[in-house]
Every structure is written in structure tokens, then in C-alpha cells.
PDB file of N, CA and C in Angstrom:
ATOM      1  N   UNK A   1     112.624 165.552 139.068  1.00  0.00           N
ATOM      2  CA  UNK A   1     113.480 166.714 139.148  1.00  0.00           C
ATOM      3  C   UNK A   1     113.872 166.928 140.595  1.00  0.00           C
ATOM      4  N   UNK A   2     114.852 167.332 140.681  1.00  0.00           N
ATOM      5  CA  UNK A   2     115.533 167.428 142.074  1.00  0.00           C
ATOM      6  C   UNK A   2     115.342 169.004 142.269  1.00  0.00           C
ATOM      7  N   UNK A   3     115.311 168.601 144.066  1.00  0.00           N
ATOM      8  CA  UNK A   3     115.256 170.191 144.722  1.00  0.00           C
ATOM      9  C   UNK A   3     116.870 170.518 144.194  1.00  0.00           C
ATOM     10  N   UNK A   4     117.574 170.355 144.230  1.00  0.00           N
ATOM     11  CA  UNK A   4     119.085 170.988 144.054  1.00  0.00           C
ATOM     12  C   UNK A   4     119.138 171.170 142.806  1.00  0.00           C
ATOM     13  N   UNK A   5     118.098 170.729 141.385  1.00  0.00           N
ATOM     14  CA  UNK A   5     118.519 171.775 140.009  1.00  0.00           C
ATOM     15  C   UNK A   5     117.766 173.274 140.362  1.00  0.00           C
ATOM     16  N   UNK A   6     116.777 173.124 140.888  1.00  0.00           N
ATOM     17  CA  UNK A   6     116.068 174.080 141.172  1.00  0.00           C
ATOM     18  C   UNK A   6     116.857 175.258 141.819  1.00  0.00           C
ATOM     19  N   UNK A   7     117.678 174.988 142.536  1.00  0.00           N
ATOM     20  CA  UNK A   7     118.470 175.529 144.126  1.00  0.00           C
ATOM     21  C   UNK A   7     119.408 176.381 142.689  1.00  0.00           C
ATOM     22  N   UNK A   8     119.790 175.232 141.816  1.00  0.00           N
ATOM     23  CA  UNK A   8     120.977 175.393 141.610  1.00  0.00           C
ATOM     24  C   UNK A   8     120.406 176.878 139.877  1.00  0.00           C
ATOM     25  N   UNK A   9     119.237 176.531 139.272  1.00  0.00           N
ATOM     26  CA  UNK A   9     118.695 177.629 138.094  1.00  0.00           C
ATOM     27  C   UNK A   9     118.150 179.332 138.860  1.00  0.00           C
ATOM     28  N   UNK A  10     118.175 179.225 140.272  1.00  0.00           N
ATOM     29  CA  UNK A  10     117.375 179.531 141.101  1.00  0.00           C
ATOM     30  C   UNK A  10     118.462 181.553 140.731  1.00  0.00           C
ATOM     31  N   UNK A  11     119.594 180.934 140.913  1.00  0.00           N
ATOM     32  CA  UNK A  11     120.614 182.148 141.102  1.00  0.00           C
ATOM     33  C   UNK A  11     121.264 182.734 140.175  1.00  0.00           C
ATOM     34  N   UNK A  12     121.053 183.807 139.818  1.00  0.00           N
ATOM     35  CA  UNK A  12     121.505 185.004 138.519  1.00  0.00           C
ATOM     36  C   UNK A  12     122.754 184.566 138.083  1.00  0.00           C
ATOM     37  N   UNK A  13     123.967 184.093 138.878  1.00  0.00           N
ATOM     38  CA  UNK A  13     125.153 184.248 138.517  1.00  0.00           C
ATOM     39  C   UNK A  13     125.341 182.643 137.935  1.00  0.00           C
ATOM     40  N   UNK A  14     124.483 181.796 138.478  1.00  0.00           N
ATOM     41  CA  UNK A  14     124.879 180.387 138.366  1.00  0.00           C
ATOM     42  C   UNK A  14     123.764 180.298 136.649  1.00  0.00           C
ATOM     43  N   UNK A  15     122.594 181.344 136.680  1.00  0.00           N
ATOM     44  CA  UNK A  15     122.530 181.141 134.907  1.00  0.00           C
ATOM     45  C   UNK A  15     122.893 181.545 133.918  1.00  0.00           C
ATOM     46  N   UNK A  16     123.796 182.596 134.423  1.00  0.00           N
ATOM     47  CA  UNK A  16     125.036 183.024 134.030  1.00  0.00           C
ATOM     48  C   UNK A  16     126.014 182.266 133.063  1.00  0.00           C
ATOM     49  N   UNK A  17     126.387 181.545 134.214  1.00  0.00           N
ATOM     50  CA  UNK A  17     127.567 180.395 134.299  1.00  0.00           C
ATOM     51  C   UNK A  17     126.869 179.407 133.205  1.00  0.00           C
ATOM     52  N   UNK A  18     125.681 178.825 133.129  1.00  0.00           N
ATOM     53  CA  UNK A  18     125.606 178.166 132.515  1.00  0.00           C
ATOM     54  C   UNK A  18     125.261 178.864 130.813  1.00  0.00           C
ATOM     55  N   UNK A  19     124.613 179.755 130.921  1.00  0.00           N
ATOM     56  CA  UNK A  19     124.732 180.909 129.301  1.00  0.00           C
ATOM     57  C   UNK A  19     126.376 180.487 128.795  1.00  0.00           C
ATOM     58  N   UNK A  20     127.282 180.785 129.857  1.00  0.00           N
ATOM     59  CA  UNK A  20     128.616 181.294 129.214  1.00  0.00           C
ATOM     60  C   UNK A  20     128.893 179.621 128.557  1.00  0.00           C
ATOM     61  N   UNK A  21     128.896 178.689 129.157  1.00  0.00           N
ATOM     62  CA  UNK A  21     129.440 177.850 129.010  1.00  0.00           C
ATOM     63  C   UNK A  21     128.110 176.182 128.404  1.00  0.00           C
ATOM     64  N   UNK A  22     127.291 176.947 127.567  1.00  0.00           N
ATOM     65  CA  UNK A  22     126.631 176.671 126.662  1.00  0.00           C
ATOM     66  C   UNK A  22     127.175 176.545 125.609  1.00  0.00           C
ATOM     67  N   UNK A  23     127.874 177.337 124.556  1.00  0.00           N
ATOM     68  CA  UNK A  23     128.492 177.209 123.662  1.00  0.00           C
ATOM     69  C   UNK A  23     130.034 177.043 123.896  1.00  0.00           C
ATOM     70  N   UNK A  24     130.401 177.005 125.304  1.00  0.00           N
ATOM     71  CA  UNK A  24     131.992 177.228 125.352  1.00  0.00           C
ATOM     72  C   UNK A  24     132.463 175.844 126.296  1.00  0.00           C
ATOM     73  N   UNK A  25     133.530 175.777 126.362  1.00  0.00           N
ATOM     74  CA  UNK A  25     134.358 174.694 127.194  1.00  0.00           C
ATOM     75  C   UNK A  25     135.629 175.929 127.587  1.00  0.00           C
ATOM     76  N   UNK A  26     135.539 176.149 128.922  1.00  0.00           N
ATOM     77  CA  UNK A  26     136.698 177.092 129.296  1.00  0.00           C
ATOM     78  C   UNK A  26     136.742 176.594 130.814  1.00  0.00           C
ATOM     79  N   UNK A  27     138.488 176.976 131.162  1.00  0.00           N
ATOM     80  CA  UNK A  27     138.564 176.568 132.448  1.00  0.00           C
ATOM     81  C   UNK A  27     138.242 177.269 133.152  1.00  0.00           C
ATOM     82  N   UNK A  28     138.388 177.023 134.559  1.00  0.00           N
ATOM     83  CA  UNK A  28     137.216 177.860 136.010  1.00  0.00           C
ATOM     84  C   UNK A  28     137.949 179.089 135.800  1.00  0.00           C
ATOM     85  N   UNK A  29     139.278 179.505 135.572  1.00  0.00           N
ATOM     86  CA  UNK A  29     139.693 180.702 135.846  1.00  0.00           C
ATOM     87  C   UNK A  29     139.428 181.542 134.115  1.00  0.00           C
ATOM     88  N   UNK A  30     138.884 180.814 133.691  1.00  0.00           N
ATOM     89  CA  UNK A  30     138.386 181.835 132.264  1.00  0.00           C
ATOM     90  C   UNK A  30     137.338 182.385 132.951  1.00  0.00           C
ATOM     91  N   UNK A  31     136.314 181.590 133.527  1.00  0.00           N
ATOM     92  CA  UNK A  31     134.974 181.592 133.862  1.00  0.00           C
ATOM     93  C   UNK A  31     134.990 182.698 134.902  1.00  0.00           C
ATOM     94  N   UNK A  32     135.772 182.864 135.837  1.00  0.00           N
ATOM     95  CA  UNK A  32     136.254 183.632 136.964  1.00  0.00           C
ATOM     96  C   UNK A  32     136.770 184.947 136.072  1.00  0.00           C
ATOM     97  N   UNK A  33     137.253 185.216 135.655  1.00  0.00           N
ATOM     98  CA  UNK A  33     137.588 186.677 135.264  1.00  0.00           C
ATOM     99  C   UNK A  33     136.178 187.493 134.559  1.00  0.00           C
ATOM    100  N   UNK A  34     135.591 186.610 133.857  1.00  0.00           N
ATOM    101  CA  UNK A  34     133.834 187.098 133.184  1.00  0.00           C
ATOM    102  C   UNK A  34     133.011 187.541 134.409  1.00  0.00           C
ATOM    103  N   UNK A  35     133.750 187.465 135.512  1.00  0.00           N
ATOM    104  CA  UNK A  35     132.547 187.898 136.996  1.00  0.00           C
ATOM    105  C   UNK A  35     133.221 188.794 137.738  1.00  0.00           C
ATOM    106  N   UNK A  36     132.318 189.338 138.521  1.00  0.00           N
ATOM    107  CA  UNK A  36     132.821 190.433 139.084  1.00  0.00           C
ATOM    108  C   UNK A  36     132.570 190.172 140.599  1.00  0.00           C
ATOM    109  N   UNK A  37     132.643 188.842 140.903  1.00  0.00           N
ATOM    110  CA  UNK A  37     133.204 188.323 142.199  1.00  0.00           C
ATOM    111  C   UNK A  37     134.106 187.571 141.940  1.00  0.00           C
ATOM    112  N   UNK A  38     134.370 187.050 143.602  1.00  0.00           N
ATOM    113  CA  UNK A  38     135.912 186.174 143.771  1.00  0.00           C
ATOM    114  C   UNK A  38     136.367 185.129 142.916  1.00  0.00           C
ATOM    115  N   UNK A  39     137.136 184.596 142.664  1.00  0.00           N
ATOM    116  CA  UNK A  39     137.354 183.047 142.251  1.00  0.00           C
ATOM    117  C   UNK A  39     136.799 181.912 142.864  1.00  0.00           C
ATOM    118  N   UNK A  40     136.809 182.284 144.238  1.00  0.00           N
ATOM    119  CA  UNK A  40     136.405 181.129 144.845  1.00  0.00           C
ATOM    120  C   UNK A  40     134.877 181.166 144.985  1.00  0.00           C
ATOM    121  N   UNK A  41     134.191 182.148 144.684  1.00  0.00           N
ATOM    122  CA  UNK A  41     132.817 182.269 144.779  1.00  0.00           C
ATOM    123  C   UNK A  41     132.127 181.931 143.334  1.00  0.00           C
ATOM    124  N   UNK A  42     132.964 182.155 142.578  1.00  0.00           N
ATOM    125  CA  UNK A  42     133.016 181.573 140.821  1.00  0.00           C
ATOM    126  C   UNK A  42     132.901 179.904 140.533  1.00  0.00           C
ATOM    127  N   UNK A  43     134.093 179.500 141.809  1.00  0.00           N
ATOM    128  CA  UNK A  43     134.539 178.163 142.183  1.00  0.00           C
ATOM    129  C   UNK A  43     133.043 177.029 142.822  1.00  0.00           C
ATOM    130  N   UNK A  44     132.656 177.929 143.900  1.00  0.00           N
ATOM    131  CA  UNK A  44     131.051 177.331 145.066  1.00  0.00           C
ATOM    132  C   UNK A  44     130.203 177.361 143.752  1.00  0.00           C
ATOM    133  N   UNK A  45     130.058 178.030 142.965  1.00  0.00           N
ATOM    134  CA  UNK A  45     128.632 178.238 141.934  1.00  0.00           C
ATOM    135  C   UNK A  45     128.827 177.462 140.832  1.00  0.00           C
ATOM    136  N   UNK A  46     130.074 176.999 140.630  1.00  0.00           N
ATOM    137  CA  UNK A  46     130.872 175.529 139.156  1.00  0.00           C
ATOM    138  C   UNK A  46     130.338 174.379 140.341  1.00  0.00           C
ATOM    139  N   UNK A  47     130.833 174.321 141.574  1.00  0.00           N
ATOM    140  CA  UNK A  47     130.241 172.852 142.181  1.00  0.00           C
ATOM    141  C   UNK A  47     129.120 172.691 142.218  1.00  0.00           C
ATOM    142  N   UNK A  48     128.276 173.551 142.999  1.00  0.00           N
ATOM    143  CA  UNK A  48     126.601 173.957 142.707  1.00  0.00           C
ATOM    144  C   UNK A  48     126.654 173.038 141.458  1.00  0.00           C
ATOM    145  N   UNK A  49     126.533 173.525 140.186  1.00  0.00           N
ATOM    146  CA  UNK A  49     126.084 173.282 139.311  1.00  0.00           C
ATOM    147  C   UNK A  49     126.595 171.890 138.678  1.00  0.00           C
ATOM    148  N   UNK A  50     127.463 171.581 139.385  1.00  0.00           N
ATOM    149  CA  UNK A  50     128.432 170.408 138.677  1.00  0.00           C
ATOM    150  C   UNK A  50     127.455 168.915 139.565  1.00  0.00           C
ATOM    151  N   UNK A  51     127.094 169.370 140.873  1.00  0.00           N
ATOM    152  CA  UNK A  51     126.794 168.592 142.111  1.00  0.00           C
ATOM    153  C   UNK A  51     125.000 167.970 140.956  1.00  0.00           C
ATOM    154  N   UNK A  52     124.768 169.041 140.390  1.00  0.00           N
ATOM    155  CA  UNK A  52     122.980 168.753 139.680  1.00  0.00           C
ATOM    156  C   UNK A  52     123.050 168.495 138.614  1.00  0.00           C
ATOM    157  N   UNK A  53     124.078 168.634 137.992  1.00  0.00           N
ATOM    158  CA  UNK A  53     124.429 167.930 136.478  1.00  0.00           C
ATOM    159  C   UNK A  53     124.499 168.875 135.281  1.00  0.00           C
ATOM    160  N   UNK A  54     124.304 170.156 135.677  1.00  0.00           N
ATOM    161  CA  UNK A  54     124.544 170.893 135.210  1.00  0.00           C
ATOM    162  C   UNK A  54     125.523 171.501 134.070  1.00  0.00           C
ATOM    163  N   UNK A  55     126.624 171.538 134.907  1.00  0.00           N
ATOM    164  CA  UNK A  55     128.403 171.751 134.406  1.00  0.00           C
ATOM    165  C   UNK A  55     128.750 170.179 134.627  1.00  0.00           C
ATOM    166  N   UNK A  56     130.020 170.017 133.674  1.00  0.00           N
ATOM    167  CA  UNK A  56     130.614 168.770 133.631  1.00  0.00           C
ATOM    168  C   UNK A  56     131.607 169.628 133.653  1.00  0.00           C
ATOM    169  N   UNK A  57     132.914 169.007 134.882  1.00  0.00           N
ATOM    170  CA  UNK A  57     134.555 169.609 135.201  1.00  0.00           C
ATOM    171  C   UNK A  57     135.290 168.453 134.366  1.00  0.00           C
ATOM    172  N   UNK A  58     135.854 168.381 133.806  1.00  0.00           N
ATOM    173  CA  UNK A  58     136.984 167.777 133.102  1.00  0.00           C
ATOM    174  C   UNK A  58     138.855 168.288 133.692  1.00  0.00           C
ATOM    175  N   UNK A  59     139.282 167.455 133.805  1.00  0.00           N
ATOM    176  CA  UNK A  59     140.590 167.687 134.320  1.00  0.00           C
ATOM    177  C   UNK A  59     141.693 167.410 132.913  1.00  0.00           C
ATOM    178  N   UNK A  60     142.682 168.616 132.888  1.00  0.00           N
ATOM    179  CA  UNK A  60     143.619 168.178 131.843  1.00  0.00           C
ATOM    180  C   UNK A  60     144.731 169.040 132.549  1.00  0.00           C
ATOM    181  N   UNK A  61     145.591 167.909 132.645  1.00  0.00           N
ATOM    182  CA  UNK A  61     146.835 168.703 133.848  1.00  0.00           C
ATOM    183  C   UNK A  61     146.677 169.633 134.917  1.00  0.00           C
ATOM    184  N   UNK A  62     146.932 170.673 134.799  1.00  0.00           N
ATOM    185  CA  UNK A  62     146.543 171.257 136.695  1.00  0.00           C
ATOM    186  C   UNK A  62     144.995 172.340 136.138  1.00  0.00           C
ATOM    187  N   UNK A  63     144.538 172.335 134.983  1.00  0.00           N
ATOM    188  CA  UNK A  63     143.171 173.047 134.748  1.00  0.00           C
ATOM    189  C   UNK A  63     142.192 172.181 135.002  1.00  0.00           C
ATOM    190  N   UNK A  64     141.247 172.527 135.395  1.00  0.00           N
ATOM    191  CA  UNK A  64     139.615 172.366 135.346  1.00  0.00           C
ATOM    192  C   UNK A  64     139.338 172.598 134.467  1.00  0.00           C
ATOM    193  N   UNK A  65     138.532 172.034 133.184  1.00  0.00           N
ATOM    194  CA  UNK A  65     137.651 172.900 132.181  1.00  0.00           C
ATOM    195  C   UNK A  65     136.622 172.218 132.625  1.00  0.00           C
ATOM    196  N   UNK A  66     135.293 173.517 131.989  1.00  0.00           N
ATOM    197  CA  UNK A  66     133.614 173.230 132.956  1.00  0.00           C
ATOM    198  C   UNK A  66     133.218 173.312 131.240  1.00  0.00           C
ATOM    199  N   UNK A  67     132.209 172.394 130.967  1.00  0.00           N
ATOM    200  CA  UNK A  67     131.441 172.742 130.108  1.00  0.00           C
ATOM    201  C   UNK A  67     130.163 172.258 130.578  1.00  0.00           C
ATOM    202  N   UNK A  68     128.689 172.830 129.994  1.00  0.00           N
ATOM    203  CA  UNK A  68     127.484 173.079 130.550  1.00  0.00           C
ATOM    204  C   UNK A  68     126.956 171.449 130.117  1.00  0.00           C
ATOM    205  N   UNK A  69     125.691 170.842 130.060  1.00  0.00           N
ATOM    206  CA  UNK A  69     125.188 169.922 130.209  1.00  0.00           C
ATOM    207  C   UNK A  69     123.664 170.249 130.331  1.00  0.00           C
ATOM    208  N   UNK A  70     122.738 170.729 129.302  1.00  0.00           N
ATOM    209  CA  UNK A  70     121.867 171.795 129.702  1.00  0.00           C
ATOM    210  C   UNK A  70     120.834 170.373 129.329  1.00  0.00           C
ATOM    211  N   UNK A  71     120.963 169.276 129.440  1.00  0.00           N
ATOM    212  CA  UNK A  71     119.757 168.199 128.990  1.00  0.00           C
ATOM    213  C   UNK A  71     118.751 167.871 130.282  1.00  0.00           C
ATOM    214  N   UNK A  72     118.770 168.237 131.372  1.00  0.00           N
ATOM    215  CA  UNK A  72     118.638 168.055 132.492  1.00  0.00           C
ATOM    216  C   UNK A  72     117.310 169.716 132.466  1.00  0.00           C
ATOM    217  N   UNK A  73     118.237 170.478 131.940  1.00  0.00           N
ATOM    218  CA  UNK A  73     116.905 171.533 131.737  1.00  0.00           C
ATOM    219  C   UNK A  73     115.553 171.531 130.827  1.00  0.00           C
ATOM    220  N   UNK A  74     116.264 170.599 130.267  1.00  0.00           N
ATOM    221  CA  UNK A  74     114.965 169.910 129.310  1.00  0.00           C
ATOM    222  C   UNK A  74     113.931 169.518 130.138  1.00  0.00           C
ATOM    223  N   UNK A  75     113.946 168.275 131.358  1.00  0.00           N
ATOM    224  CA  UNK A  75     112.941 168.334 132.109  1.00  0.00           C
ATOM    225  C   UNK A  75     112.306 169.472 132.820  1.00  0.00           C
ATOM    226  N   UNK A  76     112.637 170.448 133.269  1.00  0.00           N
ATOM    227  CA  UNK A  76     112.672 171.701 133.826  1.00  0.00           C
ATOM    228  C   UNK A  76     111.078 172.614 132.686  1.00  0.00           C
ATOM    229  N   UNK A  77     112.059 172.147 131.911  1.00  0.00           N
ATOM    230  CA  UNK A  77     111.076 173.091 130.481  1.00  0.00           C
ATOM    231  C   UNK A  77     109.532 172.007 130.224  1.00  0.00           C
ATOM    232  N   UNK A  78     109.671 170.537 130.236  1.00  0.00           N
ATOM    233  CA  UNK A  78     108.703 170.032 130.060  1.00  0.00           C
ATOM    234  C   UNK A  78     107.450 170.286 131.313  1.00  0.00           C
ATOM    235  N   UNK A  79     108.651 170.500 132.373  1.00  0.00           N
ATOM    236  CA  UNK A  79     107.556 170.538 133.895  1.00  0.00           C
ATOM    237  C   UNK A  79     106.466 171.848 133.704  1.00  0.00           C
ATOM    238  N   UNK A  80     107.842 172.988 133.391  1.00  0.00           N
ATOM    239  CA  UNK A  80     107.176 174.758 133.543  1.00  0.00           C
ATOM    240  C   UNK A  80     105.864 174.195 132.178  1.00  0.00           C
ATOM    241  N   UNK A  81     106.279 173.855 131.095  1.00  0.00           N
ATOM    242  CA  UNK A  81     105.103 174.026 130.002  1.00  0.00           C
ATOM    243  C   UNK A  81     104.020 173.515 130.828  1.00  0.00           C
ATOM    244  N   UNK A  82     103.562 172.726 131.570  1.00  0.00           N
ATOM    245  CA  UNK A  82     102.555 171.902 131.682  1.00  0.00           C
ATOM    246  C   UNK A  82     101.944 173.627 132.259  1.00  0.00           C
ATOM    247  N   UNK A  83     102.244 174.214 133.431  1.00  0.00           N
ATOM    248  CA  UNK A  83     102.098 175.391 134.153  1.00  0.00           C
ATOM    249  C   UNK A  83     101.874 176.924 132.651  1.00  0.00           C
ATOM    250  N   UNK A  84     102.612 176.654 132.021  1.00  0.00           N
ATOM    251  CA  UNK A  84     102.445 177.968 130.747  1.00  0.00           C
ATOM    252  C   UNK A  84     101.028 177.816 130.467  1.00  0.00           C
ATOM    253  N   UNK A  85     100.608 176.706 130.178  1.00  0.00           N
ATOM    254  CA  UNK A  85      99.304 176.233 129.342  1.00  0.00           C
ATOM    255  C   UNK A  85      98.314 176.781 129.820  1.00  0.00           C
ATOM    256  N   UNK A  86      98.131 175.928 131.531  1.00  0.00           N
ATOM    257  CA  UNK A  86      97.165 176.607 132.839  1.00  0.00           C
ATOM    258  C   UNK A  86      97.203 178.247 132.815  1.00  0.00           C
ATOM    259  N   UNK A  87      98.458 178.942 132.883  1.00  0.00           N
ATOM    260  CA  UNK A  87      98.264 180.775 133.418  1.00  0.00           C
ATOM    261  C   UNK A  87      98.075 181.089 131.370  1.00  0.00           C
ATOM    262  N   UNK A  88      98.322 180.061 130.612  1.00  0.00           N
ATOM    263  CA  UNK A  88      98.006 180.759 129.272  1.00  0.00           C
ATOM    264  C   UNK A  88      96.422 180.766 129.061  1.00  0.00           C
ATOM    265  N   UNK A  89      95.450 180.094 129.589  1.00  0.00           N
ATOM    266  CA  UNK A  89      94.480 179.892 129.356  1.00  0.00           C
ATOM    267  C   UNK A  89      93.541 180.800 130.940  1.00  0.00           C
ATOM    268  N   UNK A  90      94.490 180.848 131.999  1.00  0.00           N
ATOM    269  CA  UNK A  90      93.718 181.583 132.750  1.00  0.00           C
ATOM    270  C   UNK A  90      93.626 183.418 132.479  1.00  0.00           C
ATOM    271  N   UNK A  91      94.925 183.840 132.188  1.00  0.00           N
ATOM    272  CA  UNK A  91      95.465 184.878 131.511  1.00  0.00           C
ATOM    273  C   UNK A  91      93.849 185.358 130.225  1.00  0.00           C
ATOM    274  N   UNK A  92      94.462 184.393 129.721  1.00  0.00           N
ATOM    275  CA  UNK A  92      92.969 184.602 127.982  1.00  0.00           C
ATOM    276  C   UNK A  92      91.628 184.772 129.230  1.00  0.00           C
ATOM    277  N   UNK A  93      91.244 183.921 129.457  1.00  0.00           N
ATOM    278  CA  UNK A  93      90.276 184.404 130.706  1.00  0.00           C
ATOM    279  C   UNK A  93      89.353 185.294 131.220  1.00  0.00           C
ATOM    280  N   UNK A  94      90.663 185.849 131.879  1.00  0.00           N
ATOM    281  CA  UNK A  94      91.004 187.652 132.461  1.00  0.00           C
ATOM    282  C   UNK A  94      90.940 188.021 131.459  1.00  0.00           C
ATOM    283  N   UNK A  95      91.677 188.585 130.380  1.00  0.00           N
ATOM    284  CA  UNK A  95      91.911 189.279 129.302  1.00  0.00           C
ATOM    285  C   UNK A  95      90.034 189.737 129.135  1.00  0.00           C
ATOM    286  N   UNK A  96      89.559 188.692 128.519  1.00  0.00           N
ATOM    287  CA  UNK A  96      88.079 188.163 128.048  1.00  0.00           C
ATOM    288  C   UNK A  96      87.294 188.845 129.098  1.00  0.00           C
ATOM    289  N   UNK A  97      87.571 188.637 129.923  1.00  0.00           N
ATOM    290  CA  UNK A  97      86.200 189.224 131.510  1.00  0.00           C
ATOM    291  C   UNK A  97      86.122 190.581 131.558  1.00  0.00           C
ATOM    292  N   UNK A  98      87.817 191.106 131.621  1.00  0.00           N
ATOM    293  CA  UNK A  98      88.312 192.886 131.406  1.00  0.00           C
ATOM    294  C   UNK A  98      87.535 193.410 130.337  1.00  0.00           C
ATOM    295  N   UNK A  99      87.789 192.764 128.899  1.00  0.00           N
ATOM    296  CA  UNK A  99      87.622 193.507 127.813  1.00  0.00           C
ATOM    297  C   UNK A  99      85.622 193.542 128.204  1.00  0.00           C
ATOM    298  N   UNK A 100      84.912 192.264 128.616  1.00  0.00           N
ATOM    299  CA  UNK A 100      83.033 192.510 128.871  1.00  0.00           C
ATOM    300  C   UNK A 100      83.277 193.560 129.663  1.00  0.00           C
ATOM    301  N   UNK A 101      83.826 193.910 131.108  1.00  0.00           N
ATOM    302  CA  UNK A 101      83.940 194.694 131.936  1.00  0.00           C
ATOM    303  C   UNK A 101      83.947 196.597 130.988  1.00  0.00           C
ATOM    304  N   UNK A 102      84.677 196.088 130.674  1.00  0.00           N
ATOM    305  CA  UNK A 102      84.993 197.796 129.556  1.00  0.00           C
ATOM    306  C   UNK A 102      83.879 198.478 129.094  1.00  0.00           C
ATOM    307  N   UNK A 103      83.926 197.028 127.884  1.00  0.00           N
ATOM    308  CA  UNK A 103      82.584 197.175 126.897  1.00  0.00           C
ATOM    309  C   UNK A 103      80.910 197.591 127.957  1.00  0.00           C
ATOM    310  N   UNK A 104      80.708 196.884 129.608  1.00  0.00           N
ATOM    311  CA  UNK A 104      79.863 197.688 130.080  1.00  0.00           C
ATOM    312  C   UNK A 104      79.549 198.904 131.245  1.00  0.00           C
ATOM    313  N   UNK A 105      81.175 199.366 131.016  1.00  0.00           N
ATOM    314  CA  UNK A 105      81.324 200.553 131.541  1.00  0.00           C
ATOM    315  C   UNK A 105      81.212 201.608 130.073  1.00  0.00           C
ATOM    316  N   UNK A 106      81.393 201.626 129.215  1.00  0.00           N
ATOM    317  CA  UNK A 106      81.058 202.258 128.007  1.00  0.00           C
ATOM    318  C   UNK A 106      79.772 202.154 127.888  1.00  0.00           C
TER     319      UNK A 106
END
């Protein structure tokens, strides 16, 4: 996994971008009116994501259409599970130590 998917899941607007264009294929200026910043800041966060494999840009006459490419988050999800397991079992733990703790303050 690359530092730049990371860089790139890292920012509210860029998982955004990829939510919207999960089920959709729309060009940058569809994508740009759904935000409530610039175009061209709509524009830096489609390359971001296009640069990590994220978005795929397709060209059809003078449009861009972006559609998402979310297989790449699949590794992402296999990495975090390994980490869920560890804080799921340290979590139960705690839980377990609190609840003796209770039981001998009662």
C-alpha cells in the first residue's frame, strides 16, 4: 500500500468524492457543483485521487468523466482488519478488568 492512498482516504472531501462517484460516472464539473468549494479545488482532489488509483478520468470530447475504482481499498480494509482484531480483543480485555474492578468496589 502506498503512502499516497493513504494521503489521498486521509481527507473528508476526497471520501466524499469517492462516495459520490461509487455508484456514478459524472464529469468533474457535475462533481464540482455537489461541493461547496472551487472547481479547481474539486479539480487538485480528482488528481489526488486519480494519481493512487482511486478515480479513473475518461475523456469524451472536451469532458472529463471520473468514475471511482474502489479495489485498491480493498487492500486498505484487509490491512485495518488485521488491527480491528488486536483493539477487538484488547477492548474485550478492558471491558473484562472494568466489569472485576466494579464487581470489587461493590
Amino acid at each position: 500500500m502506498s503512502q499516497k492512498l493513504f494521503h489521498a482516504i486521509s481527507d473528508p472531501t476526497r471520501r466524499e468524492i469517492i462516495d459520490l462517484l461509487a455508484d456514478n460516472t459524472l464529469p468533474v464539473n457535475d462533481v464540482a457543483e455537489r461541493f461547496e468549494i472551487s472547481r479547481p479545488a474539486v479539480s487538485k482532489h480528482i488528481k489526488i485521487l486519480n494519481e493512487c488509483g482511486l478515480v479513473v478520468i475518461k475523456k469524451e470530447g472536451r469532458k472529463r468523466y471520473c468514475r471511482a475504482d474502489t479495489r485498491k481499498l480493498q487492500d486498505v480494509m484487509e490491512w485495518l482488519q488485521r488491527y480491528r482484531k488486536f483493539w477487538d480483543t484488547r477492548l474485550d480485555a478492558l471491558e473484562t478488568a472494568l466489569a472485576e474492578d466494579q464487581k470489587n468496589i461493590e
